[in-house]
C-alpha atoms as a PDB file:
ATOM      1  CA  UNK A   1       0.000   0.000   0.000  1.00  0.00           C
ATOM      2  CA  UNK A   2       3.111   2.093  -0.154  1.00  0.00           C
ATOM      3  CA  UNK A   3       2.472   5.434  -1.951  1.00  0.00           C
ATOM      4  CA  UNK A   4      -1.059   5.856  -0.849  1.00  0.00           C
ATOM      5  CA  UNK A   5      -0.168   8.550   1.756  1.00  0.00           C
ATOM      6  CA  UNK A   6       0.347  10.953  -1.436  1.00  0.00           C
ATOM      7  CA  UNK A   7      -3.183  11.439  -1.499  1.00  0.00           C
ATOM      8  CA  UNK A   8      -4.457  14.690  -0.678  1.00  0.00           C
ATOM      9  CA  UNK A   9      -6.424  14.282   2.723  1.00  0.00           C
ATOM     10  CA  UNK A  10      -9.477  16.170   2.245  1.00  0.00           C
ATOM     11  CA  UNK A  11     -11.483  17.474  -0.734  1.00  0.00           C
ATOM     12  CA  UNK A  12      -9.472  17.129  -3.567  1.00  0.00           C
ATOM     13  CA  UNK A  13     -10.440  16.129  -7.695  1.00  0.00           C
ATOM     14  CA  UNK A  14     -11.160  12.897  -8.682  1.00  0.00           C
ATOM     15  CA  UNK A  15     -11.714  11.118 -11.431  1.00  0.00           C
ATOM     16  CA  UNK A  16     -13.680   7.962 -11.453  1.00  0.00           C
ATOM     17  CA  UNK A  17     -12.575   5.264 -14.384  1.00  0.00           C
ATOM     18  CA  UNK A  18     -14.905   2.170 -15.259  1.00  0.00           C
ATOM     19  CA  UNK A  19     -13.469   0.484 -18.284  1.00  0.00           C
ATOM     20  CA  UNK A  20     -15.056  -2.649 -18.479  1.00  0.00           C
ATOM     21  CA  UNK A  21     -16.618  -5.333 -16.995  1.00  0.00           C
ATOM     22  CA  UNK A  22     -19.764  -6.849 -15.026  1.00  0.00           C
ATOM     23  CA  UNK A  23     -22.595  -5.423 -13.803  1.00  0.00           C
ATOM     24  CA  UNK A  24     -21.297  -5.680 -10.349  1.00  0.00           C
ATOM     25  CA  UNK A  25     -17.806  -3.952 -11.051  1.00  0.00           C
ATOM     26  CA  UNK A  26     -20.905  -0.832 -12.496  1.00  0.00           C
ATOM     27  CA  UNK A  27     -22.268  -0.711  -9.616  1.00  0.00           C
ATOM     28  CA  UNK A  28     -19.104  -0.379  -7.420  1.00  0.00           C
ATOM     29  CA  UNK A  29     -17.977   2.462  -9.750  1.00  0.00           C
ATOM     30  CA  UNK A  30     -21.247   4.085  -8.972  1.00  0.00           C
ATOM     31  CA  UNK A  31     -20.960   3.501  -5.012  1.00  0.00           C
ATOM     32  CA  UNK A  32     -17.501   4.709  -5.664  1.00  0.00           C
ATOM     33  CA  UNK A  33     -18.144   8.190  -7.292  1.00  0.00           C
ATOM     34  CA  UNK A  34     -21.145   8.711  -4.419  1.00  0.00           C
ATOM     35  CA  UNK A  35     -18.322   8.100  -2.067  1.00  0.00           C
ATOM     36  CA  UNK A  36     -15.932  10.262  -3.523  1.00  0.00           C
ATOM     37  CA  UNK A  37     -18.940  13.057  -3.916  1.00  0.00           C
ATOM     38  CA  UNK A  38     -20.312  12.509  -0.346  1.00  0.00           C
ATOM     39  CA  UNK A  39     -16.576  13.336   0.823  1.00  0.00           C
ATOM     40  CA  UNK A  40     -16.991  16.601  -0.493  1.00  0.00           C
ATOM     41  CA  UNK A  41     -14.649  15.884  -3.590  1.00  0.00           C
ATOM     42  CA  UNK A  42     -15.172  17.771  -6.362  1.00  0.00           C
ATOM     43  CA  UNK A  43     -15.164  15.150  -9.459  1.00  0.00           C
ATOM     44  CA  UNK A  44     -13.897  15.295 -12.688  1.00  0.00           C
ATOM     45  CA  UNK A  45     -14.244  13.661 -16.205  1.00  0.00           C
ATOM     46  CA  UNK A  46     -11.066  14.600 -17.356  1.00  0.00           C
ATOM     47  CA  UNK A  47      -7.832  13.281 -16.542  1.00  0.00           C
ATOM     48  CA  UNK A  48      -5.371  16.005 -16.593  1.00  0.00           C
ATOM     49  CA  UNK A  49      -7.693  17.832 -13.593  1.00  0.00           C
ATOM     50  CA  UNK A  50      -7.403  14.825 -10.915  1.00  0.00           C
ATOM     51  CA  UNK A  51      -5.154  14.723  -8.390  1.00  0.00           C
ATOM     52  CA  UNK A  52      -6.767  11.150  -8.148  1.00  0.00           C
ATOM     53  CA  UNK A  53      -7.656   8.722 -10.333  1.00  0.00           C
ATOM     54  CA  UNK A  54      -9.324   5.309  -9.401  1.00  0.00           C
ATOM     55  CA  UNK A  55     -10.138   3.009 -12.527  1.00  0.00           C
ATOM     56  CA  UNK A  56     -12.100   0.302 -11.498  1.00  0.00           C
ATOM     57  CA  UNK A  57     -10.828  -2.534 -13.987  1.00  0.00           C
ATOM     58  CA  UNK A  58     -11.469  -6.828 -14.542  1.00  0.00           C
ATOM     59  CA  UNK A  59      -9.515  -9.829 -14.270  1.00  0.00           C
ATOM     60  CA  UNK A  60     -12.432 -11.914 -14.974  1.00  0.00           C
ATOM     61  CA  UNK A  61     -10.200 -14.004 -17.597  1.00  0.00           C
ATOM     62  CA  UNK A  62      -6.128 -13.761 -18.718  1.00  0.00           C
ATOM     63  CA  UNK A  63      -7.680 -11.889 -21.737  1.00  0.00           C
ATOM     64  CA  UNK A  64      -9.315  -9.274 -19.500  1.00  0.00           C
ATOM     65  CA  UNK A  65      -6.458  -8.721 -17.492  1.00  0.00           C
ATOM     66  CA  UNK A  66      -3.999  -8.361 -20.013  1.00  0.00           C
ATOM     67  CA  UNK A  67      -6.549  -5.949 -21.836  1.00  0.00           C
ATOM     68  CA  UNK A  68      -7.367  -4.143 -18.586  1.00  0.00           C
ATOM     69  CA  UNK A  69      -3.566  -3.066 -17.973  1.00  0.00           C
ATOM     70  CA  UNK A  70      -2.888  -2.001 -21.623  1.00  0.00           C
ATOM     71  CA  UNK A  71      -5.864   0.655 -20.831  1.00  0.00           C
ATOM     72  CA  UNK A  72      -3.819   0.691 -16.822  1.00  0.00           C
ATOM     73  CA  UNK A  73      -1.221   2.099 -19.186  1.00  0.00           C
ATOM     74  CA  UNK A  74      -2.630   4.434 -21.402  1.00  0.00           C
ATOM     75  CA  UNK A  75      -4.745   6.395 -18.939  1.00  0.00           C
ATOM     76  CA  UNK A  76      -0.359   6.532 -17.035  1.00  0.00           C
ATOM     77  CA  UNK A  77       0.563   8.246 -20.138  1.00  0.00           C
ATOM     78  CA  UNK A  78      -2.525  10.599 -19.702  1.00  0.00           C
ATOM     79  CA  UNK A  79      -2.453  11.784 -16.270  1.00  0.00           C
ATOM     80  CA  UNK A  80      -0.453  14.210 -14.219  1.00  0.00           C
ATOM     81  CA  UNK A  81       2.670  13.439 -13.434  1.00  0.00           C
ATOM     82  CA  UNK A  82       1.729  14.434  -9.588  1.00  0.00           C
ATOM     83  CA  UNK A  83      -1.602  12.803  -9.697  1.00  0.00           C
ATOM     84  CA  UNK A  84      -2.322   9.065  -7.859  1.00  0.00           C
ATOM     85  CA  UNK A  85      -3.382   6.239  -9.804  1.00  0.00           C
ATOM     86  CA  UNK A  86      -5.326   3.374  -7.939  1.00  0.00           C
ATOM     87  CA  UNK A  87      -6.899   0.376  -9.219  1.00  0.00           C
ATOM     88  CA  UNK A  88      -9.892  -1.432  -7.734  1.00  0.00           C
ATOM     89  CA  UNK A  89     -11.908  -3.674  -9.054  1.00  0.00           C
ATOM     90  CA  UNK A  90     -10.669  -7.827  -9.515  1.00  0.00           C
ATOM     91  CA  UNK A  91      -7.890  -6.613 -11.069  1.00  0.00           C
ATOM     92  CA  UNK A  92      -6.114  -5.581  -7.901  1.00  0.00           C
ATOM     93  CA  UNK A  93      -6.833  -8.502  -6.404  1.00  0.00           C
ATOM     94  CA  UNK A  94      -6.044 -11.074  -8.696  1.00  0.00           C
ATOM     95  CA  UNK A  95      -2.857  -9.616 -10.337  1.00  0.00           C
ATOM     96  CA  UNK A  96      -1.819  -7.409  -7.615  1.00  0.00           C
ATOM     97  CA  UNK A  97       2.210  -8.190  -7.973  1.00  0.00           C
ATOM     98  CA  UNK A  98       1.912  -7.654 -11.628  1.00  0.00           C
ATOM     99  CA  UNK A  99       0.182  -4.407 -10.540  1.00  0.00           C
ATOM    100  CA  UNK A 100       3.034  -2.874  -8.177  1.00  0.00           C
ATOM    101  CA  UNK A 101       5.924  -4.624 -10.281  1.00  0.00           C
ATOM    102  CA  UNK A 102       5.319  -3.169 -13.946  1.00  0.00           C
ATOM    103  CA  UNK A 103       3.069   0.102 -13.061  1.00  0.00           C
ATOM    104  CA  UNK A 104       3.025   3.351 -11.402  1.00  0.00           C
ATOM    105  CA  UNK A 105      -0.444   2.471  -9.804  1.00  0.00           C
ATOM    106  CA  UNK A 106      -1.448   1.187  -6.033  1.00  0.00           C
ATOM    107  CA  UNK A 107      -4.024  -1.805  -6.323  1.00  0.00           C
ATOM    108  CA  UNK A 108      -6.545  -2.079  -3.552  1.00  0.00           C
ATOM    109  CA  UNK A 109      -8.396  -5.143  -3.552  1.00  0.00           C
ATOM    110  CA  UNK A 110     -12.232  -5.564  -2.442  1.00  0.00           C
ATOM    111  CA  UNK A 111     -10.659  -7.061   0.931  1.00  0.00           C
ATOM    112  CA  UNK A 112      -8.795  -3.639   2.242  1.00  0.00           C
ATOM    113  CA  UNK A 113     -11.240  -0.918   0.162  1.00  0.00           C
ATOM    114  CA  UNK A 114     -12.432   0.671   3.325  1.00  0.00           C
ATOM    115  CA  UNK A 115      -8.560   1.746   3.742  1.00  0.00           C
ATOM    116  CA  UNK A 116      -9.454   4.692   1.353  1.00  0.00           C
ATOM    117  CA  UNK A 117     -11.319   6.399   4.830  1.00  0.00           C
ATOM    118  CA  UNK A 118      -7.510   6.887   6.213  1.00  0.00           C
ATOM    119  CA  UNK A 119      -6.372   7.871   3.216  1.00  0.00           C
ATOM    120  CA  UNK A 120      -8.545  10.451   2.117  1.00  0.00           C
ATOM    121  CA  UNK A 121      -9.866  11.684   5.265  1.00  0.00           C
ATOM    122  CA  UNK A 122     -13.166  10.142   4.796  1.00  0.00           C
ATOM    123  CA  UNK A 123     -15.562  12.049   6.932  1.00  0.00           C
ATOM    124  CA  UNK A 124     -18.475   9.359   5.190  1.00  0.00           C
ATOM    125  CA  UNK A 125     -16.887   5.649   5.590  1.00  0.00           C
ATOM    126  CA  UNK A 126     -17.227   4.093   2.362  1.00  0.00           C
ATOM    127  CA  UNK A 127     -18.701   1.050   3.723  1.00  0.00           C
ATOM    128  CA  UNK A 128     -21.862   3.335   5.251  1.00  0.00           C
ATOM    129  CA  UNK A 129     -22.048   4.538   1.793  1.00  0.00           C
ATOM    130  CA  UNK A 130     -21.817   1.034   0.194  1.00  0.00           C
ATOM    131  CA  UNK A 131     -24.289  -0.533   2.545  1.00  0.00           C
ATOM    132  CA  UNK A 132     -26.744   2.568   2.461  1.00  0.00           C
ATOM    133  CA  UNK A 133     -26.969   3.034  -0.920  1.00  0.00           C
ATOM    134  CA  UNK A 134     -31.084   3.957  -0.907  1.00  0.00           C
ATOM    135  CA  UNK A 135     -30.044   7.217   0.886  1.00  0.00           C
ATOM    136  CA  UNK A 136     -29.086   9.052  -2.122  1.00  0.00           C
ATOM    137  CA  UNK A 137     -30.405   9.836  -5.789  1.00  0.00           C
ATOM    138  CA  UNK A 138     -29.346   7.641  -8.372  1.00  0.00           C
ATOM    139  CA  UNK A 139     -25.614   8.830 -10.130  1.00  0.00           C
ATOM    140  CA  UNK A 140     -25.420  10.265 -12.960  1.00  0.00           C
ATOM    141  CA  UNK A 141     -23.714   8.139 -15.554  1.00  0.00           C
ATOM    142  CA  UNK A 142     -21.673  11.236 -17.301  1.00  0.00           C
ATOM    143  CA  UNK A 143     -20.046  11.526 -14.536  1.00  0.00           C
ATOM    144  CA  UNK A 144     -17.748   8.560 -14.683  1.00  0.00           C
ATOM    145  CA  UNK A 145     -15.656   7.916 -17.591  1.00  0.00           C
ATOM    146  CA  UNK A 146     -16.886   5.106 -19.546  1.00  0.00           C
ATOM    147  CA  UNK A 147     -14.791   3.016 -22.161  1.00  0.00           C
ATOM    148  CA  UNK A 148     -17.456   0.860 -23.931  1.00  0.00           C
ATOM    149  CA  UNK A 149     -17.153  -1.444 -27.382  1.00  0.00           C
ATOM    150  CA  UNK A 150     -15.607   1.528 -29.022  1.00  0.00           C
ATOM    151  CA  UNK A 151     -12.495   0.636 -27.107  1.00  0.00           C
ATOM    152  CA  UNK A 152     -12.118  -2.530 -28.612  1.00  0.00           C
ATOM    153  CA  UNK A 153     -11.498  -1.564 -31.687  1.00  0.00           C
ATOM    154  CA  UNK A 154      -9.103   0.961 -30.551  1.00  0.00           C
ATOM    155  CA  UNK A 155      -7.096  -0.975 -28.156  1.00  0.00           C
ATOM    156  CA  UNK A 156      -6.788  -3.801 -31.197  1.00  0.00           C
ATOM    157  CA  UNK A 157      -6.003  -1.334 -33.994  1.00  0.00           C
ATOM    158  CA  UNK A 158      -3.650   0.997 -31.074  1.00  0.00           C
ATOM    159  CA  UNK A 159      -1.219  -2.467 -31.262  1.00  0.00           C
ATOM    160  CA  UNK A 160      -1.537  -2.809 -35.012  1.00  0.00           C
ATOM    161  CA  UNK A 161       1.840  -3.692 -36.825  1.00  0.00           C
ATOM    162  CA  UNK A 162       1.019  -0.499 -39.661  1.00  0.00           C
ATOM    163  CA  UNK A 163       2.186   2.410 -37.704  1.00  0.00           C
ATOM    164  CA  UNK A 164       0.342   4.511 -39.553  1.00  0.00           C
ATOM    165  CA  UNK A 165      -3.345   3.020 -38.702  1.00  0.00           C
ATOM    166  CA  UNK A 166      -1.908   2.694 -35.166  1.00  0.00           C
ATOM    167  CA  UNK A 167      -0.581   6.346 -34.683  1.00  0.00           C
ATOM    168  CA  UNK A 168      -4.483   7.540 -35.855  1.00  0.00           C
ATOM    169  CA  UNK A 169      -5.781   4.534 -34.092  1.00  0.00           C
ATOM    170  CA  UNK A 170      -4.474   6.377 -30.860  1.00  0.00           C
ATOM    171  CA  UNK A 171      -5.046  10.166 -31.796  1.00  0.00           C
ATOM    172  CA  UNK A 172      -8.621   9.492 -32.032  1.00  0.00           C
ATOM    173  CA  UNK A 173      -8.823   7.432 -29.574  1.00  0.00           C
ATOM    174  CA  UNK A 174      -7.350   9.499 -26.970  1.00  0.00           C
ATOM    175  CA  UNK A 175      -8.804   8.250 -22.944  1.00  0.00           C
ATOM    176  CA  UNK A 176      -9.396  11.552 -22.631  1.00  0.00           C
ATOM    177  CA  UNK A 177     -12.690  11.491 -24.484  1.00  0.00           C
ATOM    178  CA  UNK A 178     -16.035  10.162 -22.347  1.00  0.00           C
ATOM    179  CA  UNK A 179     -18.500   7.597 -23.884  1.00  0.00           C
ATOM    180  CA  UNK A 180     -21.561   7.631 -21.229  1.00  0.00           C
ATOM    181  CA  UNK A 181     -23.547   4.714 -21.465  1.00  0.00           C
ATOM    182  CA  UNK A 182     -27.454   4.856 -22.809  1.00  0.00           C
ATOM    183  CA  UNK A 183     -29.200   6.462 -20.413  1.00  0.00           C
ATOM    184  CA  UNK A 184     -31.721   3.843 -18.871  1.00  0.00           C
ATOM    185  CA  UNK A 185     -34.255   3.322 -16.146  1.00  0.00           C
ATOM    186  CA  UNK A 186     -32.164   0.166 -14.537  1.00  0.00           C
ATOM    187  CA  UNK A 187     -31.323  -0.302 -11.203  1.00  0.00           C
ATOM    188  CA  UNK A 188     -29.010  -2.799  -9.915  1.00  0.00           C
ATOM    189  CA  UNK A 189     -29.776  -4.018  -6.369  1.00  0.00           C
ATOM    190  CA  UNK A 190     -26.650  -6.532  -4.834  1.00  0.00           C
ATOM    191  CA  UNK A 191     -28.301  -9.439  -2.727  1.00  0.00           C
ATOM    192  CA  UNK A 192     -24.416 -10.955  -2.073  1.00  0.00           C
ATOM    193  CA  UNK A 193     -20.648 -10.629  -2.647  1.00  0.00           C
ATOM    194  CA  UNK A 194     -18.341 -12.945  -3.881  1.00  0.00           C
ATOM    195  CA  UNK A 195     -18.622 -16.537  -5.484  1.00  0.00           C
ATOM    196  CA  UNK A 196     -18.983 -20.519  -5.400  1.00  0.00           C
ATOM    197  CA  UNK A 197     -15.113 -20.344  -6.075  1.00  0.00           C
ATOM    198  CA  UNK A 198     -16.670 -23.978  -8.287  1.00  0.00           C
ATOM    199  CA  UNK A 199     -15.074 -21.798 -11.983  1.00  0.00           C
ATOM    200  CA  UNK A 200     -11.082 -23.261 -12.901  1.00  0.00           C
ATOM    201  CA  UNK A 201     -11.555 -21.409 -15.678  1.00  0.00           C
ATOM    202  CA  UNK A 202     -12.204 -17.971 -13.692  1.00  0.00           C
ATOM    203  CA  UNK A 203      -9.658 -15.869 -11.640  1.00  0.00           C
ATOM    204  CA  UNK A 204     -12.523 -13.872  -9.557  1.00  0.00           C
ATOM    205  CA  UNK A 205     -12.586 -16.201  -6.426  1.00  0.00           C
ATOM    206  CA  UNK A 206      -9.017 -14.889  -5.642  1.00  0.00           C
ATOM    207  CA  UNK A 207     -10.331 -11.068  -5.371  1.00  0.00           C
ATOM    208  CA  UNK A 208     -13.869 -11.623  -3.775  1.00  0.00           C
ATOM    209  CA  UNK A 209     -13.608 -14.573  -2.201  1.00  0.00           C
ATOM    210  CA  UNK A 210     -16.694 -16.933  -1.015  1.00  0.00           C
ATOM    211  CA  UNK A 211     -20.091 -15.652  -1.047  1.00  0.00           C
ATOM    212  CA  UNK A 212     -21.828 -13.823   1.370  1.00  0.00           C
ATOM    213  CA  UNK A 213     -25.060 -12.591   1.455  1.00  0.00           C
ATOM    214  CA  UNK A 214     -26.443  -9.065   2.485  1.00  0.00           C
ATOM    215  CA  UNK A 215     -29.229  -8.839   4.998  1.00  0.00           C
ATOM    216  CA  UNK A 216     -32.979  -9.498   3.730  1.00  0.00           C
ATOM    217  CA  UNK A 217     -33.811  -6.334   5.135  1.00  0.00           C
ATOM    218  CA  UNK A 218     -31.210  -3.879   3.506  1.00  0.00           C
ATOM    219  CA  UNK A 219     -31.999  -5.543   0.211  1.00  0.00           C
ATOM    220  CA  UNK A 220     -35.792  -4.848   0.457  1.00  0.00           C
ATOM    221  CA  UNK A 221     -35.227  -1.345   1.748  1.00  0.00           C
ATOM    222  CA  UNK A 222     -33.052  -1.074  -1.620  1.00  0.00           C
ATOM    223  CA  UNK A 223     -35.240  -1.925  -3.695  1.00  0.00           C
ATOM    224  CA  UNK A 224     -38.181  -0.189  -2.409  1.00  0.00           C
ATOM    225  CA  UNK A 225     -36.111   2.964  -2.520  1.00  0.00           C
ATOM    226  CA  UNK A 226     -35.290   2.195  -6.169  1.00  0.00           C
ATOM    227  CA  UNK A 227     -39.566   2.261  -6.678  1.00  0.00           C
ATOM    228  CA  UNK A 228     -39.426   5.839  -5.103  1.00  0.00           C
ATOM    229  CA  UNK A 229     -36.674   6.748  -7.295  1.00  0.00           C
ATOM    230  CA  UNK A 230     -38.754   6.162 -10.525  1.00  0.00           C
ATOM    231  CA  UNK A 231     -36.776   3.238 -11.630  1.00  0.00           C
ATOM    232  CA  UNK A 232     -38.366   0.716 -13.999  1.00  0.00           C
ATOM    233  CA  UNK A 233     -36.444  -2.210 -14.024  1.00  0.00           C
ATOM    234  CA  UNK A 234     -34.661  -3.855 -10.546  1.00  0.00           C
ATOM    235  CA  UNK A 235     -32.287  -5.887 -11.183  1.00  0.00           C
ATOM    236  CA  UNK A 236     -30.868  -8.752  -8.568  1.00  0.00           C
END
């Protein structure tokens, strides 16, 4: 966790990075930004402005973790030279060595998350915000930076052995750019954390470990609130 005390303590700019992944790793971007936001940090689509930058990224396969750190190190190239890079998500716990060894980015697994309240100065623990997520509106999807099938192509063609399709490849592809998702009336309501661990073929057992449910009564409170919110579709 070395390097983490370079984090400004209190109200600083963040920027908030899903690249890709399940609907789980969404919706712990989403509890991540309301953290960030309920902390009194001002947030930021753009990566030059953040003084901290927290991609949430997969490991679900080798394929998405060796695709998830060639985006780990574009968005280095992009950001301050001063800023913080952290990566969450099954990433950092499933490749964490790989992580510390090759990049200039801290991974903090699910297991030690709630060591972000030290870091930053949380006056809002993020586990009060993760586990009381009906007491605010639902986020607003342009505010976290989005890479979506567009970045397929450009991550393939970005490698390409023509330099000339992958120098324009990565002008206009730049990770500066945002592509927010359709907006939609979905809600996503977790009912339990972590897995069977039964998958040889899947790595995500070794970031979230064996499953645990949430309490009945938090889940129905969630999705009653998601009702008052005007959402259409819950989703378990």
């Amino acid at each position: 966790m070395d390097g983490l005390s370079s984090i400004p303590s209190t109200h600083g700019t963040v920027c908030v990075f899903f690249a890709f992944g399940c609907d789980r790793a969404r919706y712990d971007t989403h509890m991540l930004l309301e953290y960030f936001k309920r902390n009194r940090w001002r947030i930021t689509s753009r990566l030059p402005d953040a003084d901290v930058i927290v991609m949430c990224l997969c490991g679900f396969t080798q394929g998405n973790e060796d695709r998830s750190l060639k985006v780990l190190a574009r968005t280095l190239k992009k950001k301050r030279q001063d800023a913080t890079l952290l990566v969450m998500g099954c990433l950092a716990g499933i490749c964490k060595t790989r992580i510390i060894g090759g990049f200039d980015a801290i991974p903090i697994s699910l297991h030690n998350s709630t060591q972000l309240d030290e870091f930053i100065g949380a006056e809002v623990p993020l586990l009060e915000v993760f586990h009381n997520r009906s007491m605010f509106a639902a986020p607003n999807n342009a505010e976290i930076r989005y890479i979506d099938a567009i970045d397929n192509l450009c991550t393939k063609f970005s490698f390409s052995t023509e330099p000339f399709v992958a120098a324009m490849t990565r002008l206009i592809c730049r990770p500066t750019s945002i592509f927010p998702p359709p907006q939609q009336r979905l809600c996503n309501v977790r009912v339990a954390t972590g897995c069977l661990e039964d998958c040889t073929y899947c790595a995500i057992k070794n970031a979230s470990g064996r499953l645990r449910s949430r309490p009945l009564e938090t889940i129905v409170k969630e999705f009653r609130a998601g009702l008052a919110n005007g959402y259409t579709t819950i989703k378990l």
